[in-house]
C-alpha atoms as a PDB file:
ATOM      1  CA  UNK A   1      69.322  91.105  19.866  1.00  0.00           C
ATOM      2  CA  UNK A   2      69.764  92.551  23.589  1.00  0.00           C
ATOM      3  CA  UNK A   3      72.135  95.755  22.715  1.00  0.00           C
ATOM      4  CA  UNK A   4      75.724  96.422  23.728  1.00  0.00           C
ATOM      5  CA  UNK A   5      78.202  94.270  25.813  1.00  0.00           C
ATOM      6  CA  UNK A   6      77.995  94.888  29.368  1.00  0.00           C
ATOM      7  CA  UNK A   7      80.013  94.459  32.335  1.00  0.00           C
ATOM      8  CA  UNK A   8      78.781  93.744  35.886  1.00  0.00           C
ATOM      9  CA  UNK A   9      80.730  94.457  38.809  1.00  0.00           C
ATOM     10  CA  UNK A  10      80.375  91.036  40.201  1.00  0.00           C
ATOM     11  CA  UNK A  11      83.442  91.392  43.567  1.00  0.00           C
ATOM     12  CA  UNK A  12      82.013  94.444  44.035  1.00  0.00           C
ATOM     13  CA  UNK A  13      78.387  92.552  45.211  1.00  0.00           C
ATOM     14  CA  UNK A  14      81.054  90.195  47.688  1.00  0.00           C
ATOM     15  CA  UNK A  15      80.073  92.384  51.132  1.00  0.00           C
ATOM     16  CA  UNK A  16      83.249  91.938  53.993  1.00  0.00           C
ATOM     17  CA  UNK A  17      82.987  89.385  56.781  1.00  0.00           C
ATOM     18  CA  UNK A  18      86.428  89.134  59.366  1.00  0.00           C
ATOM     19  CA  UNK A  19      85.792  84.876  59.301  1.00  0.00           C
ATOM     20  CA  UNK A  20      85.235  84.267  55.354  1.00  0.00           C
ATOM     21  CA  UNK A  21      88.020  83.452  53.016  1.00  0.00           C
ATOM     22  CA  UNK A  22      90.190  86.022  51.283  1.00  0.00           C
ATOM     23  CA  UNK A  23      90.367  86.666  47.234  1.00  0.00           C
ATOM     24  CA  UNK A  24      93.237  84.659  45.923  1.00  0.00           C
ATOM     25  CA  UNK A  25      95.000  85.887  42.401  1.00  0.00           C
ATOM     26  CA  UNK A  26      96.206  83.391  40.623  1.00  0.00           C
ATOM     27  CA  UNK A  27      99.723  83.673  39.180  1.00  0.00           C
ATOM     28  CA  UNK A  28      98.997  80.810  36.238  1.00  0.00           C
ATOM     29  CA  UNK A  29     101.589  78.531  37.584  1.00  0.00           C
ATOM     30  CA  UNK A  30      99.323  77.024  40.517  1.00  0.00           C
ATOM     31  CA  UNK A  31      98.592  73.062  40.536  1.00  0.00           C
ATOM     32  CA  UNK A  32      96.943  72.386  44.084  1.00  0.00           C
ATOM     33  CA  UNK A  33      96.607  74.874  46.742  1.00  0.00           C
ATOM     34  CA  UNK A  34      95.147  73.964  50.191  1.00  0.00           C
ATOM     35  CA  UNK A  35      93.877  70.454  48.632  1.00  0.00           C
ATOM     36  CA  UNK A  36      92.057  72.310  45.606  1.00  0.00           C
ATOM     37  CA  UNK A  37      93.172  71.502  42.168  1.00  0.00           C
ATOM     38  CA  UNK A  38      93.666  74.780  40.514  1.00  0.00           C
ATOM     39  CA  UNK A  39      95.403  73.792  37.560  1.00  0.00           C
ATOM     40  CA  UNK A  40      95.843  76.898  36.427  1.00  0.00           C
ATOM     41  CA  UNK A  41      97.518  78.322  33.106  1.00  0.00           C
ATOM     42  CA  UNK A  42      99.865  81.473  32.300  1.00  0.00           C
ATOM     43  CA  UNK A  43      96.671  82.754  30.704  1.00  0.00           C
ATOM     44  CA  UNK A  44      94.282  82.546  34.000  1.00  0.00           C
ATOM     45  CA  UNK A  45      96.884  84.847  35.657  1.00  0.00           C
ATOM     46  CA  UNK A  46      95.547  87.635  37.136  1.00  0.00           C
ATOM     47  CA  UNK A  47      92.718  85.724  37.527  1.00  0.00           C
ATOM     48  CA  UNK A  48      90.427  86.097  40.909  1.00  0.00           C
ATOM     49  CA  UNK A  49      88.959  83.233  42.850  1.00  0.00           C
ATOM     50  CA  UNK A  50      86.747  83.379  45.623  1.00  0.00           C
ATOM     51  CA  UNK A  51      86.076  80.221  47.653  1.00  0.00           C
ATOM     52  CA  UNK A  52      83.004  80.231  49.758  1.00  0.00           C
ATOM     53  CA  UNK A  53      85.314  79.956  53.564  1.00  0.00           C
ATOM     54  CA  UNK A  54      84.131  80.386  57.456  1.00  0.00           C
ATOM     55  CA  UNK A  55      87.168  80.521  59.680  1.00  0.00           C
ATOM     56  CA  UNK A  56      89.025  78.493  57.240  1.00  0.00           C
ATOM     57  CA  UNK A  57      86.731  75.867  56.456  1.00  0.00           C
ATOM     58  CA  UNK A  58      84.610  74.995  53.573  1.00  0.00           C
ATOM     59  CA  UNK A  59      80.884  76.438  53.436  1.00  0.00           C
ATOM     60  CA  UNK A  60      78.629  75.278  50.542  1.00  0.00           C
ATOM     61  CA  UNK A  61      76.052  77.670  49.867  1.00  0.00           C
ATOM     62  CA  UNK A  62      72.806  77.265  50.202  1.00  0.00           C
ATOM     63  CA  UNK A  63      70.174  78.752  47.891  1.00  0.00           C
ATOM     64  CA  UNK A  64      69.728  82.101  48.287  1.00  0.00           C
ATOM     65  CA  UNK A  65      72.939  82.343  50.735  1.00  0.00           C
ATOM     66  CA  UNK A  66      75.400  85.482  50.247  1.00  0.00           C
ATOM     67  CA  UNK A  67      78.663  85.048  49.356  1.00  0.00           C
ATOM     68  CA  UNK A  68      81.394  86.677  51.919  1.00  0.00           C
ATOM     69  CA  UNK A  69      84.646  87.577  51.364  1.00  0.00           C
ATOM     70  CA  UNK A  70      87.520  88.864  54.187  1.00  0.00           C
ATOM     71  CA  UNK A  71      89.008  91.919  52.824  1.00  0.00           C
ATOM     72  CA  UNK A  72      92.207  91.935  54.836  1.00  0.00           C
ATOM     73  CA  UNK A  73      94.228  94.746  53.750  1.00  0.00           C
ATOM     74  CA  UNK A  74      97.114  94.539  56.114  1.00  0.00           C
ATOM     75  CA  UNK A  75      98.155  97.860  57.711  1.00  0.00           C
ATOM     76  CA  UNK A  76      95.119  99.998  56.502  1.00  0.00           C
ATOM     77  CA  UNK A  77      94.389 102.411  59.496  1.00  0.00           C
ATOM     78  CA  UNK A  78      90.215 103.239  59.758  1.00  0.00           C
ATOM     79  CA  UNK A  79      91.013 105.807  57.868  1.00  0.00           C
ATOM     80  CA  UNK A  80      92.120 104.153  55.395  1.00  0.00           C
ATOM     81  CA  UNK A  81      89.441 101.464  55.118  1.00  0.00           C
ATOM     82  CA  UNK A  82      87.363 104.434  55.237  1.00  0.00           C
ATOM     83  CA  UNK A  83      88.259 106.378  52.332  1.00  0.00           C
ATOM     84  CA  UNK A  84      89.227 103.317  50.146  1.00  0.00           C
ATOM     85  CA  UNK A  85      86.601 100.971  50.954  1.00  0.00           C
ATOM     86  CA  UNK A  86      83.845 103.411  52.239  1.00  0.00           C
ATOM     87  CA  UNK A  87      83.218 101.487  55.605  1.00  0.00           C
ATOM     88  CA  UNK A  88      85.459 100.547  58.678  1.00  0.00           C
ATOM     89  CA  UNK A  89      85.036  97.358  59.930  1.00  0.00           C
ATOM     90  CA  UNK A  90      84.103  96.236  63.282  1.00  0.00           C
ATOM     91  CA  UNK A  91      87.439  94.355  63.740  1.00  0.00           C
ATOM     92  CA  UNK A  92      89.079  98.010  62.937  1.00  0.00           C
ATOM     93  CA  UNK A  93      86.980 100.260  65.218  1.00  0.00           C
ATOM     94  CA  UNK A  94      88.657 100.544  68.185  1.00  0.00           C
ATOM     95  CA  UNK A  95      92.227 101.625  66.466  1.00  0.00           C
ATOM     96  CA  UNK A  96      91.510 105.399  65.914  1.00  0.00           C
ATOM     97  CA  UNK A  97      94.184 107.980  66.732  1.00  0.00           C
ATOM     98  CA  UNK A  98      93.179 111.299  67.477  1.00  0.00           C
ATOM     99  CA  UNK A  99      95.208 113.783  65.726  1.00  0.00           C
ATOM    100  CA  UNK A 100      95.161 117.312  67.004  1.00  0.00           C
ATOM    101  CA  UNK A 101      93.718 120.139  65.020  1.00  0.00           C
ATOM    102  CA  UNK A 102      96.432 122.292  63.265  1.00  0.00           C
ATOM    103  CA  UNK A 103      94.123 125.594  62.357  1.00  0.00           C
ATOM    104  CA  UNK A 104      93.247 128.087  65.445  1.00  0.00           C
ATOM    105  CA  UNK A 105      90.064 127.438  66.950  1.00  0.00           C
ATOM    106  CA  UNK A 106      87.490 129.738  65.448  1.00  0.00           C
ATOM    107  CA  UNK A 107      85.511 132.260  67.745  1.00  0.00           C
ATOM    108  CA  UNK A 108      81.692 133.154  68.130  1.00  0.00           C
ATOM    109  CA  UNK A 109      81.143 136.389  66.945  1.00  0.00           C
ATOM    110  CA  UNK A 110      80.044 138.086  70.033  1.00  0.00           C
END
């Protein structure tokens, strides 16, 4: 009655926040992890979850609330974040290197 099958990019809606929890992937052999049952099977690996955190804690939502998720991609420069993510954040800002130009300056034409 409504069409085609669609897909919606649902972790692509999580926005970045340093203090939230991470994404955990599931490998299928998890039974409790951090005092959560999981209880996962060989077919949920690969499997994302995404536990509403705040500097390691638990944090119900509350109607209407966004859902926050800590990126964490160890070693990314802001360059990286950057091209891959298409933001730097603010916890990454002040780790620039500058990198000397390797063409010859242009000149006015005079």
């Amino acid at each position: 009655r409504h069409g085609t099958l669609r897909l919606v990019p649902l972790l692509d809606m999580v926005n970045h926040d340093a203090s939230a929890g991470a994404f955990v992937e599931l490998t299928g052999d998890e039974r409790r992890n951090q005092g959560d049952i999981v209880d996962a099977t060989e077919d949920d690996s690969g499997t994302f979850v995404l536990r509403s955190l705040r500097h390691g804690r638990r944090k119900p939502l509350k109607r209407g609330q966004e859902l926050l998720a800590n990126y964490n991609v160890p070693g990314y420069s802001p360059l990286d974040w950057f091209l891959n993510m298409g933001f730097v954040p603010r916890e990454r800002l002040g780790r620039w290197t500058k990198i000397d130009g390797v063409l010859p300056k242009a000149r006015a034409a005079t």
